[in-house]
Protein backbone atom coordinates (compact mmCIF):
# COMPACT_ATOMS: atom_id res chain seq x y z
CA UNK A 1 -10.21 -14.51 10.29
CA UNK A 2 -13.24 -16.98 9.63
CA UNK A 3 -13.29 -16.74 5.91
CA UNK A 4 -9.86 -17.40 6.14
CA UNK A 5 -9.86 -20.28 7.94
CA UNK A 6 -13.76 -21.60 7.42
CA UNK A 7 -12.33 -24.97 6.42
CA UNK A 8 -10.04 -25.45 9.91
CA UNK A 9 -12.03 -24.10 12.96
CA UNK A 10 -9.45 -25.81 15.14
CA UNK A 11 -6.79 -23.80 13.87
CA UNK A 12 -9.15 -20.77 14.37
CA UNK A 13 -9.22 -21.09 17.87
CA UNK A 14 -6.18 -21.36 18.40
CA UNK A 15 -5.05 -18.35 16.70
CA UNK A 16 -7.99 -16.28 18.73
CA UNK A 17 -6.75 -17.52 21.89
CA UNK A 18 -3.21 -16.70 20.95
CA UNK A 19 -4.51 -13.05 20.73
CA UNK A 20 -6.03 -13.31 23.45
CA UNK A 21 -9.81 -12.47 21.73
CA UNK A 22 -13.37 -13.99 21.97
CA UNK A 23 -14.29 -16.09 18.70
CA UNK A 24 -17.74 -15.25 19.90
CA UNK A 25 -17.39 -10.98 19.12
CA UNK A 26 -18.27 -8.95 16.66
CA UNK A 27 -15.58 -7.82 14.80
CA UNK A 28 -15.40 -4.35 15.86
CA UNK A 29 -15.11 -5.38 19.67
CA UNK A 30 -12.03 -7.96 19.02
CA UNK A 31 -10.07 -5.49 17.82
CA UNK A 32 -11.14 -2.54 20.14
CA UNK A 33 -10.12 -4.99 22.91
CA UNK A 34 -6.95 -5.57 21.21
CA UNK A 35 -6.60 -1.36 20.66
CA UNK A 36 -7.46 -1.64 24.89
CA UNK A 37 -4.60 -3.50 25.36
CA UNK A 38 -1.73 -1.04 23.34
CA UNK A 39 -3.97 2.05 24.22
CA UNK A 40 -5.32 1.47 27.54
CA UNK A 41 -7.01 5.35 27.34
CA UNK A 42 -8.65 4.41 24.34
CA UNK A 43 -9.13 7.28 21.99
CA UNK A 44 -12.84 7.10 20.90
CA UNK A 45 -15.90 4.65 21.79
CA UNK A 46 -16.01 2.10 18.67
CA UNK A 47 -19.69 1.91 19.09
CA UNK A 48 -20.89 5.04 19.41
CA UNK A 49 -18.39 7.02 17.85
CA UNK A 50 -18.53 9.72 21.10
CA UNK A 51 -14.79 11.62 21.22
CA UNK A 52 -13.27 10.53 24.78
CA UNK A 53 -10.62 12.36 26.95
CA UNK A 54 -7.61 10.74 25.73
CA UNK A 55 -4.09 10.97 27.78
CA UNK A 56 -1.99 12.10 24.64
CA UNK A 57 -2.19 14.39 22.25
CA UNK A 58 -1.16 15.54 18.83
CA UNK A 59 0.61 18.69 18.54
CA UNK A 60 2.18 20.95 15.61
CA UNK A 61 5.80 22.18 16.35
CA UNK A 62 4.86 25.11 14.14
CA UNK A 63 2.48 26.21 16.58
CA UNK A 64 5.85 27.18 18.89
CA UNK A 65 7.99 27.50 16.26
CA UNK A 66 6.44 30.14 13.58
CA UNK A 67 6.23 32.58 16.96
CA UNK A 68 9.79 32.52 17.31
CA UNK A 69 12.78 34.89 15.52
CA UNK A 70 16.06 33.74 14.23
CA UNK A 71 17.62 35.75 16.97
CA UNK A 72 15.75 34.07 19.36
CA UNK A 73 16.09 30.38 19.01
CA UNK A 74 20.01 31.49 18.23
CA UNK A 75 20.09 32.54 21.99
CA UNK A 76 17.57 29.43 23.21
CA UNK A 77 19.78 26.75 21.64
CA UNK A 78 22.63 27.48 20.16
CA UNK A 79 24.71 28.67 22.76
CA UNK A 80 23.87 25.57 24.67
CA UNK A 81 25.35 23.21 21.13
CA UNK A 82 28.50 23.70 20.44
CA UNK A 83 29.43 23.11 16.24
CA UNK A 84 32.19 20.52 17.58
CA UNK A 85 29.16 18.49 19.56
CA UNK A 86 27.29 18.26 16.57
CA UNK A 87 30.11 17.82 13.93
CA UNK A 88 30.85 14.75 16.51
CA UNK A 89 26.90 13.38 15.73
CA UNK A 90 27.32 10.08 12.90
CA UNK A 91 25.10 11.81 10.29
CA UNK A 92 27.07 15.10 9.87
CA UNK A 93 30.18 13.53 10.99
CA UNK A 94 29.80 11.05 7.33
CA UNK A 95 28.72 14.09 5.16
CA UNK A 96 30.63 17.34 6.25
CA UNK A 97 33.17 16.29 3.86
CA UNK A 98 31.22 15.35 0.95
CA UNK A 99 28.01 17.96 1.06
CA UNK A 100 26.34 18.86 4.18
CA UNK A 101 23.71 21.98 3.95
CA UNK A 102 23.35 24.59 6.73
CA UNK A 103 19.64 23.40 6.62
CA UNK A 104 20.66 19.44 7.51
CA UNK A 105 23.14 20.38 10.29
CA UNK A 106 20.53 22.75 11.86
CA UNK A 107 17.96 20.07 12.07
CA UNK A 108 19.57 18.56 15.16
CA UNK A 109 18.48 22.12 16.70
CA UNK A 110 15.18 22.62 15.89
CA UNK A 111 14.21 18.47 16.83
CA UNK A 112 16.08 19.07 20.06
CA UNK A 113 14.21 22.26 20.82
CA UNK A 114 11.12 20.44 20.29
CA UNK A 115 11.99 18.12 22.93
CA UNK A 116 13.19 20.92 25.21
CA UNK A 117 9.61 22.71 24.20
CA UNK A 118 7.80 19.90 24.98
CA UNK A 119 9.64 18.76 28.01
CA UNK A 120 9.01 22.38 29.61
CA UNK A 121 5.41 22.83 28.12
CA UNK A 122 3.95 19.75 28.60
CA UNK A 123 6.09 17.27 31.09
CA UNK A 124 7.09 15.35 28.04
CA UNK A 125 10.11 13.06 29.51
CA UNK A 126 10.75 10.74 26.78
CA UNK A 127 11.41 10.82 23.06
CA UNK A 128 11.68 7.56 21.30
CA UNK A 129 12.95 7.39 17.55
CA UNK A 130 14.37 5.24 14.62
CA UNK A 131 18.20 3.95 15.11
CA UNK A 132 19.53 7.04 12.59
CA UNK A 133 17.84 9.33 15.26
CA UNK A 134 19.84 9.02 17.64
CA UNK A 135 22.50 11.60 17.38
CA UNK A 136 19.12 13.94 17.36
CA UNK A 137 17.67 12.36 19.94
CA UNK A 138 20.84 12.72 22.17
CA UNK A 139 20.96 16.55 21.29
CA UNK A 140 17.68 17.01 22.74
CA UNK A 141 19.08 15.85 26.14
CA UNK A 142 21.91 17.60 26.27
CA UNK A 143 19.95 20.90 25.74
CA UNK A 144 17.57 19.51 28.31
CA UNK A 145 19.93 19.15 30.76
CA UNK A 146 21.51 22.56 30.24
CA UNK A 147 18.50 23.70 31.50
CA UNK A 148 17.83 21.15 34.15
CA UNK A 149 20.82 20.08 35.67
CA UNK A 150 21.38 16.13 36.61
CA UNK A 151 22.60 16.85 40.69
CA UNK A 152 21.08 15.92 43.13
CA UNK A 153 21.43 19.43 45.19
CA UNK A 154 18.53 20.86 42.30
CA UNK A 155 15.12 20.75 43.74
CA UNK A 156 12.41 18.29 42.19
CA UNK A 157 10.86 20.23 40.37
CA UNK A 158 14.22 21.79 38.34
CA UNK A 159 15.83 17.72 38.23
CA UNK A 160 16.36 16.74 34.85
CA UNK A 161 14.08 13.56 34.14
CA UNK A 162 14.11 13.62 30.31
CA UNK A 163 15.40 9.97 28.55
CA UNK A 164 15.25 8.29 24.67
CA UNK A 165 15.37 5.36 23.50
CA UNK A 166 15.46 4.28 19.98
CA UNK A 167 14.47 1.04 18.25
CA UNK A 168 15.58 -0.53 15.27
CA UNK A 169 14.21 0.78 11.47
CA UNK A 170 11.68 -0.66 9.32
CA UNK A 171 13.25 -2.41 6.64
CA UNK A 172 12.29 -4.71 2.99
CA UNK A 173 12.99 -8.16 2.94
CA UNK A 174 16.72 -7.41 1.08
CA UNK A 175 17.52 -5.41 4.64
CA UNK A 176 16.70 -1.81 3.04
CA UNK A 177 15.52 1.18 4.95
CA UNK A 178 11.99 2.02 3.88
CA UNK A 179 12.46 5.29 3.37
CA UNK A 180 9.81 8.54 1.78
CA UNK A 181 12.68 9.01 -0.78
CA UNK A 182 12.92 5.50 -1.83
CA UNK A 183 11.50 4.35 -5.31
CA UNK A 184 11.39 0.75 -4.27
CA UNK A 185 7.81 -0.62 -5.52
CA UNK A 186 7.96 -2.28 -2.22
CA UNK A 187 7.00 0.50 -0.14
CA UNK A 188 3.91 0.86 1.26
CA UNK A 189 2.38 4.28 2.29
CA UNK A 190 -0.98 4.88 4.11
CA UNK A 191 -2.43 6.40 1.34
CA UNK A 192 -1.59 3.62 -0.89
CA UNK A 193 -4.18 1.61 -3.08
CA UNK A 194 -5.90 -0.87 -1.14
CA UNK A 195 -5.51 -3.22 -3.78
CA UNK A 196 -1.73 -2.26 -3.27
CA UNK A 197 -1.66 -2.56 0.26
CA UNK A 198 -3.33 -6.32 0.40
CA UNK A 199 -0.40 -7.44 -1.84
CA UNK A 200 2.39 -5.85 0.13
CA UNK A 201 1.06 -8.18 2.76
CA UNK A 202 0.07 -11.26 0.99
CA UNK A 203 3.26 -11.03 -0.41
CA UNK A 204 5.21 -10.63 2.20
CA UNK A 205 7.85 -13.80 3.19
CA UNK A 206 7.54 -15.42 6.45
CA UNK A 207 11.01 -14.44 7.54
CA UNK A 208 9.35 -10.58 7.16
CA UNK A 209 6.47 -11.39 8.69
CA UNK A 210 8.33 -12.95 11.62
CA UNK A 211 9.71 -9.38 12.26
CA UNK A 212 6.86 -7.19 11.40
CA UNK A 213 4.59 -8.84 13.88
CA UNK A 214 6.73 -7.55 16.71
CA UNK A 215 7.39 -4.37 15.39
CA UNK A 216 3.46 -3.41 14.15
CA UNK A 217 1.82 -4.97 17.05
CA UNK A 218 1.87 -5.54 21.26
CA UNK A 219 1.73 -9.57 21.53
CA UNK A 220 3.63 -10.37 24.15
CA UNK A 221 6.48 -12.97 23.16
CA UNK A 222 4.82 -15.74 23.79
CA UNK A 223 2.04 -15.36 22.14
CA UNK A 224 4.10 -14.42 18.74
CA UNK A 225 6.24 -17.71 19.25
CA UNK A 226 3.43 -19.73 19.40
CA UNK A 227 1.68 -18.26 16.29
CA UNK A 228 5.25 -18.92 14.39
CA UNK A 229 4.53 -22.03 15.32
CA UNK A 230 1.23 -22.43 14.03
CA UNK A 231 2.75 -20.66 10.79
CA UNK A 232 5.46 -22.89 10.44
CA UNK A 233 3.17 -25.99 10.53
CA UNK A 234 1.04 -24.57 7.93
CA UNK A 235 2.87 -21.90 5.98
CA UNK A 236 0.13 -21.82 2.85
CA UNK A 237 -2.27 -20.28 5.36
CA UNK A 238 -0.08 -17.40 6.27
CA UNK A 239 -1.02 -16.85 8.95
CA UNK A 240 1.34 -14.01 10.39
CA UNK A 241 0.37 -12.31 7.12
CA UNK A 242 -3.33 -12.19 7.53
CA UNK A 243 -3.25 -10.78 11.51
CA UNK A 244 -0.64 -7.76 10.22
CA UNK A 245 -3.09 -6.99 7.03
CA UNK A 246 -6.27 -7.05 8.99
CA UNK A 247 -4.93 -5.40 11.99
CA UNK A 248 -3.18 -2.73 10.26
CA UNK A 249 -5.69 -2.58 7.29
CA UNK A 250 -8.17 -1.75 9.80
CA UNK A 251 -6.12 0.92 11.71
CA UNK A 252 -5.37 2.54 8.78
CA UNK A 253 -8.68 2.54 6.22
CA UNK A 254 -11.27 2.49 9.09
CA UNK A 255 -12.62 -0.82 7.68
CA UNK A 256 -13.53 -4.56 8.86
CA UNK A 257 -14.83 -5.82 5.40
CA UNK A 258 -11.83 -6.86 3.87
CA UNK A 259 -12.08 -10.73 3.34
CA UNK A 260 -12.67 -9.81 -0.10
CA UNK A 261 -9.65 -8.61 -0.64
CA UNK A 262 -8.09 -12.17 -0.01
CA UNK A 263 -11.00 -14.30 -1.60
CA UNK A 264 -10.09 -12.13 -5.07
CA UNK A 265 -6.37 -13.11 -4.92
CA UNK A 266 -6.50 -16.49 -3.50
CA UNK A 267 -8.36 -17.25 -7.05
CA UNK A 268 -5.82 -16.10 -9.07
């Protein structure tokens, strides 16, 4: 943030104490404190680099599902779905008519077996998704609960608990779903060109950025409105821009040094 705003150190201030940082910290720190605050069982130490216990953790379904038959995860989950539940589910419901493969309507199965895997396995309650998850989401819970009933006369242990939520999807500026199928030269993928991903950014319009800096980070509302403010009094700055590329740029590549990036373009 300084080489961006070397020229207005009031402005600078501001932002950092809209974030909630200390002007006076190395790099690294401001935005481990900031990773403190979304991740309060922080993954790693940023200065030493030592692995932590964390309080998540990141599994393969294929570990569970490779060691099952066909017979098998018939008699686990299908006789708990009927076909008229999941005809009933938006996604197959608009393409049974036109095309649907036995693949695409079994999906529904194998997410909600996850769910029911990881529910048993590992006291996983929740499973959040985007908005066109939800019929899949919803057929996890069902097989959940035909499992662990709802009433009250179950014990504790056996009481179902599981919930979902879902949360709107990611979308370009025209209102399009990004999408791994899409062609759009507006998508950006973490394993794009960094070159690439600074301009998806800088290019971005304030109306996106507006939305992307409550969907890619953990300000609390206040804090966002008042940094819309500072945006909308100087737009040319961009601000909203430059917190979502340096955030996520350094999320995703592992890097602070990428000023340069900027400096490059704002030449042009």
């Amino acid at each position: 943030m300084e080489q961006f705003y070397s020229d207005s150190p009031e402005l600078l201030k501001k932002i950092y104490q809209k974030l909630n940082l200390n002007q006076g910290d190395k790099k690294e720190k401001q935005w481990a404190d900031y990773l403190r605050y979304i991740w309060p069982w922080k993954l790693w130490d940023e200065f030493t680099e030592a692995k932590v216990n964390a309080h998540f953790r990141i599994l393969n379904n294929k570990d569970w599902l490779e060691k099952m038959n066909f017979i098998d995860f018939l008699r686990q989950t299908g006789k708990y779905l009927s076909i008229a539940y999941l005809s009933k589910k938006e996604p197959a419901k608009k393409r049974i008519e036109t095309g649907l493969s036995f693949l695409e309507f079994s999906y529904p199965l194998i997410q909600a077996y996850d769910f029911y895997y990881l529910y048993q396995n590992y006291n996983c309650r929740g499973q959040l998704g985007g908005s066109d998850q939800w019929g899949n989401l919803t057929t996890g819970l069902k097989l959940i609960s035909s499992f662990y009933p709802e009433e009250e006369k179950v014990s504790r242990e056996k009481k179902n608990k599981s919930f979902a939520f879902n949360f709107p999807l990611l979308t370009d500026k025209d209102g399009k779903k990004f999408s791994k199928s899409g062609s759009s030269d507006n998508i950006l993928w973490l394993n794009s060109a960094k070159k690439d991903f600074y301009n998806f950014f800088r290019n971005m319009t304030d109306e996106q950025a507006r939305i992307y800096i409550k969907q890619f980070t953990f300000l609390e509302e206040q804090q966002i409105e008042e940094l819309i403010k500072l945006n909308d009094k100087s737009p040319k700055l961009r601000i909203l821009q430059r917190i979502l590329y340096e955030l996520i740029y350094w999320l995703n590549y592992g890097e602070i040094e990428v000023h340069s990036h900027f400096e490059k373009s704002n030449k042009n």
